[in-house]
C-alpha atoms as a PDB file:
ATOM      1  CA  UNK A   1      96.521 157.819 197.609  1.00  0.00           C
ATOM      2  CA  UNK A   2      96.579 158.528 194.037  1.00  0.00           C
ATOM      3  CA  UNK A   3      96.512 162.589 194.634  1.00  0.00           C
ATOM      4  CA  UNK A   4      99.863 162.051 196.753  1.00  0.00           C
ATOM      5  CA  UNK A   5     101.186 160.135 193.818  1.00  0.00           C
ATOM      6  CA  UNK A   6     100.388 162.828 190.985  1.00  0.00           C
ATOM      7  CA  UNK A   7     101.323 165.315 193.498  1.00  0.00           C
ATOM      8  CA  UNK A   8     104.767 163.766 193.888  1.00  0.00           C
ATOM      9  CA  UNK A   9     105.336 162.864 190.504  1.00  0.00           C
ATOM     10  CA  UNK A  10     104.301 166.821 189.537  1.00  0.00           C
ATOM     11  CA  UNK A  11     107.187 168.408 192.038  1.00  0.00           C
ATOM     12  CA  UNK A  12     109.925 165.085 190.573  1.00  0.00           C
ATOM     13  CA  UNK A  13     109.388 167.108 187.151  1.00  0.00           C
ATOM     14  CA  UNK A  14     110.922 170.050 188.466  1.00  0.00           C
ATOM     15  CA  UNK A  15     114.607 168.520 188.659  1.00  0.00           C
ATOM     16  CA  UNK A  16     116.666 168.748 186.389  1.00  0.00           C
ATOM     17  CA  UNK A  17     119.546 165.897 185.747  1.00  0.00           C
ATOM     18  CA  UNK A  18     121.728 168.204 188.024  1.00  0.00           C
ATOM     19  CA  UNK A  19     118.878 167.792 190.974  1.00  0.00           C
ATOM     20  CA  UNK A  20     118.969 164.107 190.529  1.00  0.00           C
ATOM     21  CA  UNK A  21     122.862 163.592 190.608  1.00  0.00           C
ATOM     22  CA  UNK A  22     122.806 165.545 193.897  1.00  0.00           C
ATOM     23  CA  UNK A  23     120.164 163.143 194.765  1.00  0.00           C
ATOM     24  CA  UNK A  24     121.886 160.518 193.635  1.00  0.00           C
ATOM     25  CA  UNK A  25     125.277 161.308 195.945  1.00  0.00           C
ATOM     26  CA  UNK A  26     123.164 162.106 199.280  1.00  0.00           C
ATOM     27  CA  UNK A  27     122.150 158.208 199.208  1.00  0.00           C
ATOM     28  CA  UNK A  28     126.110 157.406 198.394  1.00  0.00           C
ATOM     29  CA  UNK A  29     127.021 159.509 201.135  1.00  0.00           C
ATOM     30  CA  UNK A  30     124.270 157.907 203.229  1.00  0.00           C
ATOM     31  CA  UNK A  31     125.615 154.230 202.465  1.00  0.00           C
ATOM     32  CA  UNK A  32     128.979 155.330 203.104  1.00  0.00           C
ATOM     33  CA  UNK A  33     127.694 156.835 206.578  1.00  0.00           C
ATOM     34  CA  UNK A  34     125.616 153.576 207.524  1.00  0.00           C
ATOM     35  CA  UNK A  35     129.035 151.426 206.557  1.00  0.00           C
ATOM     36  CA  UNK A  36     130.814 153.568 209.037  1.00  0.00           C
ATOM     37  CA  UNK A  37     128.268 153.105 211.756  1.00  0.00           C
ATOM     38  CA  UNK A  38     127.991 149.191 210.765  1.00  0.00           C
ATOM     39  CA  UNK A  39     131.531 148.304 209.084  1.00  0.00           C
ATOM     40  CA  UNK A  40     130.815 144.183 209.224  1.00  0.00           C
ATOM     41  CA  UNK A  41     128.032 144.828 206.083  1.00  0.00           C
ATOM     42  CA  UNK A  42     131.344 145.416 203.891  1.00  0.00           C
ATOM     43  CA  UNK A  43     132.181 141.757 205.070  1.00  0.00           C
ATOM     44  CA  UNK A  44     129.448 140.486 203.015  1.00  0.00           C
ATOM     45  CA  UNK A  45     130.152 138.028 199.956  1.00  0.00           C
ATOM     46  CA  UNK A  46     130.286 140.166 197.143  1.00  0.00           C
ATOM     47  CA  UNK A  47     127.211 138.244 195.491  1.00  0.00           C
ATOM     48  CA  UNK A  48     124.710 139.630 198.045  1.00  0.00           C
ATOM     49  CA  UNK A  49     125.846 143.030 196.197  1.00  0.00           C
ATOM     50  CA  UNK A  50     125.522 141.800 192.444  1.00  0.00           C
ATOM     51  CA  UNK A  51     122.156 140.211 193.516  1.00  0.00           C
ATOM     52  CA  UNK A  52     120.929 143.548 194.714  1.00  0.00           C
ATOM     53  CA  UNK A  53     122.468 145.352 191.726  1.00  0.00           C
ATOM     54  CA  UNK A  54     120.672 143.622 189.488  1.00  0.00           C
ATOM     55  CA  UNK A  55     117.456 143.409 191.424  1.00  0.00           C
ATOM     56  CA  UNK A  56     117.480 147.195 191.543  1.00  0.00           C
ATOM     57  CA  UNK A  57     118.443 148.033 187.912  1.00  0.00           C
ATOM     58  CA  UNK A  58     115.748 145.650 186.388  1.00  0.00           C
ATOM     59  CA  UNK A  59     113.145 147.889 186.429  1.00  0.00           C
ATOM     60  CA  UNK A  60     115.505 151.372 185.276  1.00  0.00           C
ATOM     61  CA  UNK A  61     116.715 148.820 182.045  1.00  0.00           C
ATOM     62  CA  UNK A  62     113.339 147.856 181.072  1.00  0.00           C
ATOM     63  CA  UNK A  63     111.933 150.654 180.791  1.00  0.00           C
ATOM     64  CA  UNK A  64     114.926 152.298 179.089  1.00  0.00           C
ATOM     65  CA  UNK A  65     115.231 149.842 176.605  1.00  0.00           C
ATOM     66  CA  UNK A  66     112.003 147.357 176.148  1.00  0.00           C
ATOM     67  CA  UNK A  67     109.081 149.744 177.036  1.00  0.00           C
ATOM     68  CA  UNK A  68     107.795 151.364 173.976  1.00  0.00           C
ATOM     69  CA  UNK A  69     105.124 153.959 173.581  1.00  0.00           C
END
């Protein structure tokens, strides 16, 4: 398991920032495709979104800002 991991992390060091913000919009565009298909998710309370923002950017902020070499 661990040689899939380094092997994975190896071929994520070949992209640039301009690989990852193409990345980035195929999952937008693959939200906005699954909200087409399914339409009643976007009649969600708007906390189920916040809650899953922040679930999903504590790991990004932390180690952006708290981990230290």
């Amino acid at each position: 398991m661990m040689r899939c991991i380094q092997y994975l992390n190896d071929r994520a060091k070949r992209l640039n920032i301009f690989d990852v913000k193409l990345i980035q919009g195929c999952g937008i565009f693959f939200a906005l495709i699954i909200v087409k298909i399914f339409p009643e998710i976007m009649e969600l309370s708007i906390w189920w979104f916040v809650g899953l923002l922040i679930i999903c950017a504590i790991r990004p902020i932390y180690l952006f800002f708290a981990k230290v070499h």
